[in-house]
N, C-alpha and C. Protein backbone atom coordinates (compact mmCIF):
# COMPACT_ATOMS: atom_id res chain seq x y z
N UNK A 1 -9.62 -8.71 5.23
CA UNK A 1 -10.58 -7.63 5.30
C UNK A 1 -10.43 -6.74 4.08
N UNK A 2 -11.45 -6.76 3.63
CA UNK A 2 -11.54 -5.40 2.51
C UNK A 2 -11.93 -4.17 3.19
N UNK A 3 -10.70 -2.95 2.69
CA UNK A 3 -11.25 -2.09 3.23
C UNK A 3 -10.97 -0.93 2.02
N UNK A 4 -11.30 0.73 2.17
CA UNK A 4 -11.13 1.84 1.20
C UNK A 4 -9.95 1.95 0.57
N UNK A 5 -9.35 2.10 -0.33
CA UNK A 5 -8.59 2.16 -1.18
C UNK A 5 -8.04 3.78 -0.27
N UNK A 6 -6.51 4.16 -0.67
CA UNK A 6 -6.31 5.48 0.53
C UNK A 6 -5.17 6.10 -0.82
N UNK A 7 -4.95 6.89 -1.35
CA UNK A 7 -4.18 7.78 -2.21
C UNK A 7 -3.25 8.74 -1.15
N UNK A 8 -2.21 8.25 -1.26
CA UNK A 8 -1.06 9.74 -0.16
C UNK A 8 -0.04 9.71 -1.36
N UNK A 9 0.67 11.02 -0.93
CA UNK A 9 2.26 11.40 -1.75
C UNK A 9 2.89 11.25 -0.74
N UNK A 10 3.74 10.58 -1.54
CA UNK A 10 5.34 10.37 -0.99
C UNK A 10 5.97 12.05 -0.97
N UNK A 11 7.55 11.86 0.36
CA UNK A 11 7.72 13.07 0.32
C UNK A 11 8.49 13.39 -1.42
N UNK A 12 8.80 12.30 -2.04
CA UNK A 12 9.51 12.69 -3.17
C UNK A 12 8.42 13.36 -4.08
N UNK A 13 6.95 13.36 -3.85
CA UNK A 13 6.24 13.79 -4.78
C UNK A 13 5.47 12.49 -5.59
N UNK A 14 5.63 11.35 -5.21
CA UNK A 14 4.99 10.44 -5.87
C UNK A 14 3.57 10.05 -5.06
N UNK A 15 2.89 9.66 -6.32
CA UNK A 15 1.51 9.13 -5.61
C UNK A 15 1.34 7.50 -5.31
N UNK A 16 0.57 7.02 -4.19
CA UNK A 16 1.20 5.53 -3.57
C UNK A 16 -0.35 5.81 -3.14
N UNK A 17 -0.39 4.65 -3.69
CA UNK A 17 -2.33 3.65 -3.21
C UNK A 17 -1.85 2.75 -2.22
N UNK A 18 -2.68 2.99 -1.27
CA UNK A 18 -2.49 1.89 0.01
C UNK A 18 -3.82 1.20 -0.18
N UNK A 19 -4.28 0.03 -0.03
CA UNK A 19 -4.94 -0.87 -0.56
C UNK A 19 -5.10 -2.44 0.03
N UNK A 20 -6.33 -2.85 -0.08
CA UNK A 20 -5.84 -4.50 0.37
C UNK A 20 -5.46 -5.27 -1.11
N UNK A 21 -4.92 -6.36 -0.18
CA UNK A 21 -4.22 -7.12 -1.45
C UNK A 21 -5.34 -7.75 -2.25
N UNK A 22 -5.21 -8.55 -3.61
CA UNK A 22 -5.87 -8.94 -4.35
C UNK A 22 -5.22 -10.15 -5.09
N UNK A 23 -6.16 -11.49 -5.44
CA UNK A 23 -5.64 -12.91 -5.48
C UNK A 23 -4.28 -12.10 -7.01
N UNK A 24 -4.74 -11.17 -7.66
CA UNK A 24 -3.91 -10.98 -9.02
C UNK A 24 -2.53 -10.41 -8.51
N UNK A 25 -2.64 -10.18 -7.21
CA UNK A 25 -1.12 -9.16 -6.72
C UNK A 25 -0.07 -10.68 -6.48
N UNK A 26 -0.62 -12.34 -6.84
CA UNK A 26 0.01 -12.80 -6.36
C UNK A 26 1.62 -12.95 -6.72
N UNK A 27 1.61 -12.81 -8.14
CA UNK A 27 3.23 -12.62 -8.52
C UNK A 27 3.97 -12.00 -8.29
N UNK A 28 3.43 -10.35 -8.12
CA UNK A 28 3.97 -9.76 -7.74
C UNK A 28 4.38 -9.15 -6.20
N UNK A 29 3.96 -9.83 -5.42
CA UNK A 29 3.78 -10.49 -3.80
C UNK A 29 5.11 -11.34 -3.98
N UNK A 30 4.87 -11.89 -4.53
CA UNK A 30 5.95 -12.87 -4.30
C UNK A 30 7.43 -12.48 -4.64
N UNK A 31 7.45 -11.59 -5.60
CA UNK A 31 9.03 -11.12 -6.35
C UNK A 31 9.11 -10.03 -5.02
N UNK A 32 8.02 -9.33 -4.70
CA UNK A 32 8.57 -8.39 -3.32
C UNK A 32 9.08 -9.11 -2.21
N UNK A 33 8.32 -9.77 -2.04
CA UNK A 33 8.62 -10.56 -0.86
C UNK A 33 10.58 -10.78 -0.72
N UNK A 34 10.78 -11.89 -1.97
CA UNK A 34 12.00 -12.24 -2.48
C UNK A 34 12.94 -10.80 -2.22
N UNK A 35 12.74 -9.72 -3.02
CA UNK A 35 13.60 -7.99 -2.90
C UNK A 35 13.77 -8.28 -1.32
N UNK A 36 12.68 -7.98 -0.81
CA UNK A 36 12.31 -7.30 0.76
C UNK A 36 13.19 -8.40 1.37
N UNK A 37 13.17 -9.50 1.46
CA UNK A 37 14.09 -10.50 2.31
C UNK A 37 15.15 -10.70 1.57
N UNK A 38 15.89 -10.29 1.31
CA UNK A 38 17.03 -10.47 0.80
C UNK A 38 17.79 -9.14 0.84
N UNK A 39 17.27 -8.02 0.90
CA UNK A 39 17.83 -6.36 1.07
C UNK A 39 18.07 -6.38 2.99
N UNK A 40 17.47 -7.31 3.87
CA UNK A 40 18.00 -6.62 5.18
C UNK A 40 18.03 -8.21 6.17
N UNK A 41 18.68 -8.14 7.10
CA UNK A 41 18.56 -8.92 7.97
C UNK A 41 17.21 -8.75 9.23
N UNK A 42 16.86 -8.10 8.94
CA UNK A 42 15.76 -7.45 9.93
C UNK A 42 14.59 -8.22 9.67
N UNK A 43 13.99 -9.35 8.76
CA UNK A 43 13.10 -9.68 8.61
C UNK A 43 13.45 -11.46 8.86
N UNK A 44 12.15 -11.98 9.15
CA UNK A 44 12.14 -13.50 9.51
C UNK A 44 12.55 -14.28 8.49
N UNK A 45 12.64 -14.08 7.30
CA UNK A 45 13.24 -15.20 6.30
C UNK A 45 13.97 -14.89 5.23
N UNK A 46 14.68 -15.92 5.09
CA UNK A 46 15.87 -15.34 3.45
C UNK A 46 15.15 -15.69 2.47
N UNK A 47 15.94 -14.54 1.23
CA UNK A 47 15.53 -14.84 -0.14
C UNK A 47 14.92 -15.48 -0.25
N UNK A 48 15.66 -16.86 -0.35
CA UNK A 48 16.02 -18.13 -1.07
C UNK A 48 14.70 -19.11 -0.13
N UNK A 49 14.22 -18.63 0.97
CA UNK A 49 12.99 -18.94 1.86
C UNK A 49 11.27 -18.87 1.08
N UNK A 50 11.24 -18.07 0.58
CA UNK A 50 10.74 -17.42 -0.27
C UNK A 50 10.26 -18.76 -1.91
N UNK A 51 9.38 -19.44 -1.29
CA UNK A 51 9.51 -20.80 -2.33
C UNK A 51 7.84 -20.82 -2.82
N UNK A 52 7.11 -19.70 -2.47
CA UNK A 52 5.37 -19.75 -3.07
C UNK A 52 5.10 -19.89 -3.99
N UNK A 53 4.05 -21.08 -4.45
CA UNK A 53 3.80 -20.86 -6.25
C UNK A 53 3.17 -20.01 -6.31
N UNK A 54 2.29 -19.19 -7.21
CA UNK A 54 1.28 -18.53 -7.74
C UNK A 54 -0.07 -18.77 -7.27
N UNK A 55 -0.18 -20.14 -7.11
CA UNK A 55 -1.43 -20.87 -6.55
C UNK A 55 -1.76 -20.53 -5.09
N UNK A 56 -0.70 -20.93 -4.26
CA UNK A 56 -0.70 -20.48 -2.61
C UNK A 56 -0.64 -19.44 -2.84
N UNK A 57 -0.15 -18.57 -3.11
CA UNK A 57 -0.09 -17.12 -2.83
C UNK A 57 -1.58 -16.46 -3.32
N UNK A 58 -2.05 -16.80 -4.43
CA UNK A 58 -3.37 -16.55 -4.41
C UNK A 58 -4.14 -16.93 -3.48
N UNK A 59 -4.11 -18.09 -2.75
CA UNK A 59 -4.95 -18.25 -2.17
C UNK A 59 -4.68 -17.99 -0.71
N UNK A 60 -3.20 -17.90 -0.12
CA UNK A 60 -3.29 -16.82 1.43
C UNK A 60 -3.78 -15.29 0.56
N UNK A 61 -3.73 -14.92 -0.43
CA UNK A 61 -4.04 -13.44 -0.40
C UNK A 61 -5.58 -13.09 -0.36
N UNK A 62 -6.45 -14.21 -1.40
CA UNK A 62 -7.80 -14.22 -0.63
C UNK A 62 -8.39 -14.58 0.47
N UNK A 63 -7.87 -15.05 1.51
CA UNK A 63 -8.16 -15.64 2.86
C UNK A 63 -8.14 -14.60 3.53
N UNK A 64 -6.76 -13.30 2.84
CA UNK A 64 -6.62 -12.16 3.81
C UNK A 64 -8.01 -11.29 3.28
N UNK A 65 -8.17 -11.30 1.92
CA UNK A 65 -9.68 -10.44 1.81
C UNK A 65 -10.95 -10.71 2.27
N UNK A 66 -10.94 -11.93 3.23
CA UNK A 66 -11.97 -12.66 3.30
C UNK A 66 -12.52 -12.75 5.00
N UNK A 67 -11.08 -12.35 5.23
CA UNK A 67 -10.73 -12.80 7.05
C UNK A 67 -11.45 -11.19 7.50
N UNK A 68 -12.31 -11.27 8.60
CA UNK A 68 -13.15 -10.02 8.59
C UNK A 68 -12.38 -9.46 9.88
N UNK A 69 -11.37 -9.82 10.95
CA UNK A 69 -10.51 -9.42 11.54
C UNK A 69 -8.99 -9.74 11.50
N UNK A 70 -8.32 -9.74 10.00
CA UNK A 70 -6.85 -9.70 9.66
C UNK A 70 -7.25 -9.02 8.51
N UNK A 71 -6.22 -8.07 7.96
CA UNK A 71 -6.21 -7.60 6.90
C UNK A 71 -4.61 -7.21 6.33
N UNK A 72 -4.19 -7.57 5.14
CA UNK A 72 -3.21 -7.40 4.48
C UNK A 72 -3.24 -6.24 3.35
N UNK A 73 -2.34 -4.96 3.42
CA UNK A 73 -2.71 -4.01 3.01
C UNK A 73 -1.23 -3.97 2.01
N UNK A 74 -1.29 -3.65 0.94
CA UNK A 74 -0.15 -3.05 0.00
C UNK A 74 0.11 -1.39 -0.33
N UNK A 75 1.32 -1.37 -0.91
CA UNK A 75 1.11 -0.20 -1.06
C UNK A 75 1.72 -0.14 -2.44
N UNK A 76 1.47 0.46 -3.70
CA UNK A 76 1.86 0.58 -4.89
C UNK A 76 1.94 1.53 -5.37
N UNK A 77 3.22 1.55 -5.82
CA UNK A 77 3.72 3.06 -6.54
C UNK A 77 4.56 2.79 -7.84
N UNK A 78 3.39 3.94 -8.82
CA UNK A 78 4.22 3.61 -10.01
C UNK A 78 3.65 1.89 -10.29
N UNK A 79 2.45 0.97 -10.25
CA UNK A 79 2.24 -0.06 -10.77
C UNK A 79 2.84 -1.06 -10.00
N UNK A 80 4.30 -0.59 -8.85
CA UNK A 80 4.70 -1.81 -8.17
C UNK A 80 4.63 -1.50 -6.81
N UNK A 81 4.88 -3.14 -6.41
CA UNK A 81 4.41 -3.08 -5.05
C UNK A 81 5.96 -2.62 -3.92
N UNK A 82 5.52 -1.62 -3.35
CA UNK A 82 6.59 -0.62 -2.65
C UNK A 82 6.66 -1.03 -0.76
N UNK A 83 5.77 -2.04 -0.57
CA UNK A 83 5.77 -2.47 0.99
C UNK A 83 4.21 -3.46 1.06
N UNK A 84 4.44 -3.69 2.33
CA UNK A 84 3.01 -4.28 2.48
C UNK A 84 2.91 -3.87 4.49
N UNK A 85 1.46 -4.30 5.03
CA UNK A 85 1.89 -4.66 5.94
C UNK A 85 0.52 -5.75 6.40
N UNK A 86 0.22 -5.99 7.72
CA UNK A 86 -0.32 -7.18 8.05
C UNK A 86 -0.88 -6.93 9.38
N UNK A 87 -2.19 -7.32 9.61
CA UNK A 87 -2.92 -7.46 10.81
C UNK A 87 -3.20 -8.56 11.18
N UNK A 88 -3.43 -9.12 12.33
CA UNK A 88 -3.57 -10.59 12.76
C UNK A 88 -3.89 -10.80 13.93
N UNK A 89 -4.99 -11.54 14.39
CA UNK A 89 -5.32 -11.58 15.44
C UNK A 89 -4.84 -11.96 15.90
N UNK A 90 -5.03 -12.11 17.54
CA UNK A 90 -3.88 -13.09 18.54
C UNK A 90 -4.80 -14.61 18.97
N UNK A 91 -5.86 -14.32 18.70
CA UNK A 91 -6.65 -15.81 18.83
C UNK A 91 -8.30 -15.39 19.27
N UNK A 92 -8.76 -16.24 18.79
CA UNK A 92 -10.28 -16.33 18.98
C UNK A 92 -10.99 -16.54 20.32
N UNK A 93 -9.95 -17.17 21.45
CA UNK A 93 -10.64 -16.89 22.38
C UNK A 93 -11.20 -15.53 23.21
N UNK A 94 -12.03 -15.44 24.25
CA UNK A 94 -12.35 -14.29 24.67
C UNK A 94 -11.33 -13.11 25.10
N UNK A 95 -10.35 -13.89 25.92
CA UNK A 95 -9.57 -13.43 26.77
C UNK A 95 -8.66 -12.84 25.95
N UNK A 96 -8.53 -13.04 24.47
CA UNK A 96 -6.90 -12.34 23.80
C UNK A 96 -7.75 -11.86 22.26
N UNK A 97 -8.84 -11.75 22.47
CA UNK A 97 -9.71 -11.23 21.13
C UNK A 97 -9.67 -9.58 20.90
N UNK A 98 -9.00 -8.85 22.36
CA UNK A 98 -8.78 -7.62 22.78
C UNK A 98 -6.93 -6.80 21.50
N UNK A 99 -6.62 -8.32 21.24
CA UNK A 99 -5.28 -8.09 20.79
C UNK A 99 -5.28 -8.63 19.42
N UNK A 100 -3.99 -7.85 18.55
CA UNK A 100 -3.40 -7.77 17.10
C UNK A 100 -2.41 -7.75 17.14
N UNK A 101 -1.92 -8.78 16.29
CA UNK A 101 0.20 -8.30 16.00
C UNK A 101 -0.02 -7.89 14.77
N UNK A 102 1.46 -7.21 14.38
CA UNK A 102 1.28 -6.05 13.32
C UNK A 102 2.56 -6.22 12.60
N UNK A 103 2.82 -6.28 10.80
CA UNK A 103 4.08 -6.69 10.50
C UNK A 103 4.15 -5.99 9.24
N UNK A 104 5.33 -4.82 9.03
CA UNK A 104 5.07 -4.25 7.85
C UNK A 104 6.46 -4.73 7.28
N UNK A 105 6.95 -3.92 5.96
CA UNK A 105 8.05 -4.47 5.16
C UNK A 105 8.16 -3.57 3.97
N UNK A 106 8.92 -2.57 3.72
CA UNK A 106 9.16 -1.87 2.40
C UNK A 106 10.72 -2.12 1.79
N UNK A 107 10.42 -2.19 0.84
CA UNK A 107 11.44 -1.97 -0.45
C UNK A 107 12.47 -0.92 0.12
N UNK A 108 13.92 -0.73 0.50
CA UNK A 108 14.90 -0.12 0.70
C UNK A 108 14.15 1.09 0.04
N UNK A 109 14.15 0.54 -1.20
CA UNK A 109 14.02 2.44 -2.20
C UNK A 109 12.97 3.28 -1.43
N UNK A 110 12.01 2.50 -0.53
CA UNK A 110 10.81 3.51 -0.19
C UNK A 110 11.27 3.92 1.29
N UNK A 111 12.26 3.73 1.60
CA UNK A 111 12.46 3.91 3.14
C UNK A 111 12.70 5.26 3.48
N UNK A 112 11.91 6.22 4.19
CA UNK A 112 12.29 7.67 4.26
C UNK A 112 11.62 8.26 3.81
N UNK A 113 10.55 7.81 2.73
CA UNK A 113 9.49 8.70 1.71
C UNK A 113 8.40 8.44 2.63
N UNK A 114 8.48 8.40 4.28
CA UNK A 114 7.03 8.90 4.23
C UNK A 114 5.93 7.63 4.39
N UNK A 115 6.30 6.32 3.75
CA UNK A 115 5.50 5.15 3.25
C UNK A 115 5.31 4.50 4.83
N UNK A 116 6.35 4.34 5.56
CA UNK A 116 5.93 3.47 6.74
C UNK A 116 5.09 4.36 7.43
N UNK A 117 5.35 5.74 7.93
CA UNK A 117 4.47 6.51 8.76
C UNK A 117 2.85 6.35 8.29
N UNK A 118 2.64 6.44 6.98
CA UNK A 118 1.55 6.20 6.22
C UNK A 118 0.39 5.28 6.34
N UNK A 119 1.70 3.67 6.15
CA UNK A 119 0.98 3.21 6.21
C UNK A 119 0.45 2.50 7.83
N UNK A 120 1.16 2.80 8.60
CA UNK A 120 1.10 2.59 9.37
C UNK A 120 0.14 2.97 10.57
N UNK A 121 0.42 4.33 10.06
CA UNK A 121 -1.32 4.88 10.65
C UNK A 121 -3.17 4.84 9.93
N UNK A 122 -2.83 4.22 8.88
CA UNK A 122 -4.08 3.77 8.11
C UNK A 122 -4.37 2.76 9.13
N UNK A 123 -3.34 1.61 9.03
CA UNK A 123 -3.28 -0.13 9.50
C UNK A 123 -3.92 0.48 11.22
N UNK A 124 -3.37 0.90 11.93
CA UNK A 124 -3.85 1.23 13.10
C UNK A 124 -5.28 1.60 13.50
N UNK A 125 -5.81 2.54 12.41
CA UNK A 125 -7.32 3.10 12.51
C UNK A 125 -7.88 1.83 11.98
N UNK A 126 -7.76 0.98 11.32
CA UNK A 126 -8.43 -0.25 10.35
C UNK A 126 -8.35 -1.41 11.74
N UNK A 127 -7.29 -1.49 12.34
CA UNK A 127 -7.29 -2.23 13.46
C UNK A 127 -8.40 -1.71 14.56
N UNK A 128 -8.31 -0.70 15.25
CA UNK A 128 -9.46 -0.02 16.22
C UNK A 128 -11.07 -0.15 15.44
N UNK A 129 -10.98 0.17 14.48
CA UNK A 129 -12.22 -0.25 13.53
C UNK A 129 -12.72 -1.76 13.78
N UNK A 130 -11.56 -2.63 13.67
CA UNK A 130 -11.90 -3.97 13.69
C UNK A 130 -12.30 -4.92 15.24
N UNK A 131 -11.76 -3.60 15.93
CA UNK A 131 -12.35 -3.82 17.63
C UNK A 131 -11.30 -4.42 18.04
N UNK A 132 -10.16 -3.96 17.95
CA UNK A 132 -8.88 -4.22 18.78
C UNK A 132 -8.72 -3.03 19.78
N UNK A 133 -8.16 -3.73 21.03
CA UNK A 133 -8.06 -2.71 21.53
C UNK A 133 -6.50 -2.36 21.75
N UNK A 134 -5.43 -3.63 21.35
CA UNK A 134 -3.83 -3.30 21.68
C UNK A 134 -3.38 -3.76 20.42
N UNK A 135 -2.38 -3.11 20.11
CA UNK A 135 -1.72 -3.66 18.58
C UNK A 135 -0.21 -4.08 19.08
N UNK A 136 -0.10 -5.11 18.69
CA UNK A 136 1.64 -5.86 19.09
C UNK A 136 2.44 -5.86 18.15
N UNK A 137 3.77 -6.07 18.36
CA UNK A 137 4.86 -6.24 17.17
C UNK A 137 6.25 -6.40 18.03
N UNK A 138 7.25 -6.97 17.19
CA UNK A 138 8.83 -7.71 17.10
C UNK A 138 9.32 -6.91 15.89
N UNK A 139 10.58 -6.30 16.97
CA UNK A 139 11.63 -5.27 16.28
C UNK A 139 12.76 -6.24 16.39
N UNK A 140 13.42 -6.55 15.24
CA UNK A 140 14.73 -7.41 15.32
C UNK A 140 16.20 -6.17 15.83
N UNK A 141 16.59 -6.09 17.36
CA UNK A 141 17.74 -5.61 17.83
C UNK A 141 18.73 -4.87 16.87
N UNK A 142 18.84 -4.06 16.45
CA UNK A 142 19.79 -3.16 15.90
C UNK A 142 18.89 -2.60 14.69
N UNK A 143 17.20 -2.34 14.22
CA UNK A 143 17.12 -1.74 13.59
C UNK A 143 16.66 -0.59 14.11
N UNK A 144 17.38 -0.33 14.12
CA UNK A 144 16.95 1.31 15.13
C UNK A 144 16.30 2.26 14.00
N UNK A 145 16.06 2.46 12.67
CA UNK A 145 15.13 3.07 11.62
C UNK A 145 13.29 2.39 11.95
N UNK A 146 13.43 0.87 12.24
CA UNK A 146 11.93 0.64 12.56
C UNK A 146 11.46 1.38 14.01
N UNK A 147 12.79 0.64 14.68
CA UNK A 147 12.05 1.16 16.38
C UNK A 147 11.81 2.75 16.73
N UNK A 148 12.61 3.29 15.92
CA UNK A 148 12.16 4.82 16.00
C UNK A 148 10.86 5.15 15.03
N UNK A 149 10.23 4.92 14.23
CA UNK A 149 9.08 4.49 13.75
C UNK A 149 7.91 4.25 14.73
N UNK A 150 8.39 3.00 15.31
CA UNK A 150 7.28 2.50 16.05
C UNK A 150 6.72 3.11 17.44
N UNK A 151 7.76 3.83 17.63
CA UNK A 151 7.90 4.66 19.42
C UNK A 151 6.98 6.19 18.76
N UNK A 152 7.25 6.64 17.70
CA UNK A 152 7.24 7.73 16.71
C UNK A 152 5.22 7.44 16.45
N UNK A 153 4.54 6.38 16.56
CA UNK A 153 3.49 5.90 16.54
C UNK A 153 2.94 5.75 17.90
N UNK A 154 3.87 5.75 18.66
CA UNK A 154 2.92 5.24 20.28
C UNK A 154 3.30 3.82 20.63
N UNK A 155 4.11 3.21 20.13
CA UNK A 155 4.49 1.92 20.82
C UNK A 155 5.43 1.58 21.89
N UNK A 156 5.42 1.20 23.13
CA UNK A 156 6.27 1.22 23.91
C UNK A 156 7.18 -0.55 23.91
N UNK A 157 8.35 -0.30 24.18
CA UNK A 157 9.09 -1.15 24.12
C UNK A 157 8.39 -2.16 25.72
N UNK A 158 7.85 -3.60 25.84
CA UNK A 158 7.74 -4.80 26.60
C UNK A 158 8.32 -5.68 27.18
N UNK A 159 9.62 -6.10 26.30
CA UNK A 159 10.47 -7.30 26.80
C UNK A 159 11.13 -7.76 25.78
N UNK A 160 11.79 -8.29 25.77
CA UNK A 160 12.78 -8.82 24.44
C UNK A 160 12.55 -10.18 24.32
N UNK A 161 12.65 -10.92 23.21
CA UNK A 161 12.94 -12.27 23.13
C UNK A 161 14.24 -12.81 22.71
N UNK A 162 15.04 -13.71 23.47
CA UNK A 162 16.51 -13.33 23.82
C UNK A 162 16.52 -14.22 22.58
N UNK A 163 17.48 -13.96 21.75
CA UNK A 163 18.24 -15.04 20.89
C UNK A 163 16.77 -15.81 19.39
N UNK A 164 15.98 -14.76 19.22
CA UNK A 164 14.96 -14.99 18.81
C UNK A 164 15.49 -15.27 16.87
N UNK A 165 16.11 -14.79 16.88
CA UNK A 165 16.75 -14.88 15.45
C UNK A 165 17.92 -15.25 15.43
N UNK A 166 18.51 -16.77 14.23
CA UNK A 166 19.24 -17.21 14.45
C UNK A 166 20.13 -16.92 12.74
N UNK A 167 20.71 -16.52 12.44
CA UNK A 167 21.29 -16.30 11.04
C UNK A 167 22.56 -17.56 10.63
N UNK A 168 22.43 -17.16 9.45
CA UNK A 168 23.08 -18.41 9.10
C UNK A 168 24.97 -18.80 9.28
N UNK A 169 25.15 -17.79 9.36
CA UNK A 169 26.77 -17.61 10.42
C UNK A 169 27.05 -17.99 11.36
N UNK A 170 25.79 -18.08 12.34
CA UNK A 170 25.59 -18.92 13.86
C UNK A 170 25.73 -17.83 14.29
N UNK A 171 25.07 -16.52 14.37
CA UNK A 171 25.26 -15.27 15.29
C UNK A 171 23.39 -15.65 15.23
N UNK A 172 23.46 -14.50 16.61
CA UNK A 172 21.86 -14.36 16.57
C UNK A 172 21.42 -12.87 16.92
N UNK A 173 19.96 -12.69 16.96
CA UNK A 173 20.02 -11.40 17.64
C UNK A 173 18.83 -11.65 18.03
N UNK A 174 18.20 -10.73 19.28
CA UNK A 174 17.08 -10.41 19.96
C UNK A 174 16.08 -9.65 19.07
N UNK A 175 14.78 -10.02 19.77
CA UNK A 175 13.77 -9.61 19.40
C UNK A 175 13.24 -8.75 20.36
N UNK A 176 12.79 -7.38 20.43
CA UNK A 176 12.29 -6.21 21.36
C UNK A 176 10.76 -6.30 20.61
N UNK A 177 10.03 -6.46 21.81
CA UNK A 177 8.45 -6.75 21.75
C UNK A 177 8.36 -4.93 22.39
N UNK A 178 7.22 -4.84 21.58
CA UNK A 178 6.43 -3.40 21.77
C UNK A 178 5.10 -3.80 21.63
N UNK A 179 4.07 -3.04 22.25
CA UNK A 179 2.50 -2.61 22.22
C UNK A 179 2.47 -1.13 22.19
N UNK A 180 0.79 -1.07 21.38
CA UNK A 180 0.03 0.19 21.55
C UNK A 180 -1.05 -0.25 21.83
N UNK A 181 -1.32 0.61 22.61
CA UNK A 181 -2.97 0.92 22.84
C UNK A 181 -3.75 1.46 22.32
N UNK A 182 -4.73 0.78 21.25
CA UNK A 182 -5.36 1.52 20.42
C UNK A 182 -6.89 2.55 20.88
């Protein structure tokens, strides 16, 4: 989905364009991606997971400008890309066309400035816009900086998915499912 381009300051005083993505953000999509999974355990894949040419990545990033109920939004500060996040339907049939899962991701350095609250409530109004009526999401067990975020938005904690993440040590951890009602 293409949608308005949105200008906010960070609390440090910086200015950050929230934005949909674009086939040219693909390189630099991809080196975030790589930062962002590799700075926390909290996200679904490692670094080294992280294997997109230039080509795919251009072309999931126009599918997301194109898709008239998912939309992939960035946020750039200072020329680089400082987070992203992600809308997605839950399926085309009638019965679950009511629902969205929701997946954001910032750069350590932006954590605290302000950027997730941000963007997070853009992504929400862009979702109700798009005729959702519940927005979903998976908090990986011990990040207690997202889940206070997400409760901090209106999301209530659902059910967990036991053993949903498996790391490469052979430890695992749960997944805590939340909804809002948009």
């Amino acid at each position: 989905m293409i949608f308005k381009e949105k200008e906010i300051t960070l609390k440090d005083g910086r200015k950050c364009t929230l934005r949909p993505v674009h086939p040219q953000d693909a390189a630099g999509m991809i080196e975030y991606l790589r930062i962002v999974s590799g700075e926390t355990l909290f996200l679904l894949r490692n670094a080294d997971e992280v294997t997109y040419t230039i080509e795919a990545e251009e072309n999931i990033l126009e599918s997301k400008r194109n898709a008239p109920r998912e939309l992939m939004m960035v946020a750039v500060v200072d020329g680089v890309i400082a987070g992203n996040c992600g809308i997605v339907g839950k399926g085309s049939q009638r019965r679950v066309q009511h629902r969205c899962g929701f997946a954001i991701a910032l750069k350590q350095a932006y954590c605290d400035a302000g950027l997730g609250t941000a963007m997070m409530e853009y992504a929400l109004s862009l979702a109700k816009d798009m005729g959702y009526e519940q927005i979903e999401l998976e908090v990986v067990d011990g990040n207690a900086r997202a889940k206070h975020l997400y409760e901090k938005m209106g999301f209530k904690e659902t059910g967990r998915l036991l053993r949903s993440l498996k790391y490469d040590d052979g430890s695992y951890r749960d997944e805590i499912c939340m909804v809002r009602l948009l």
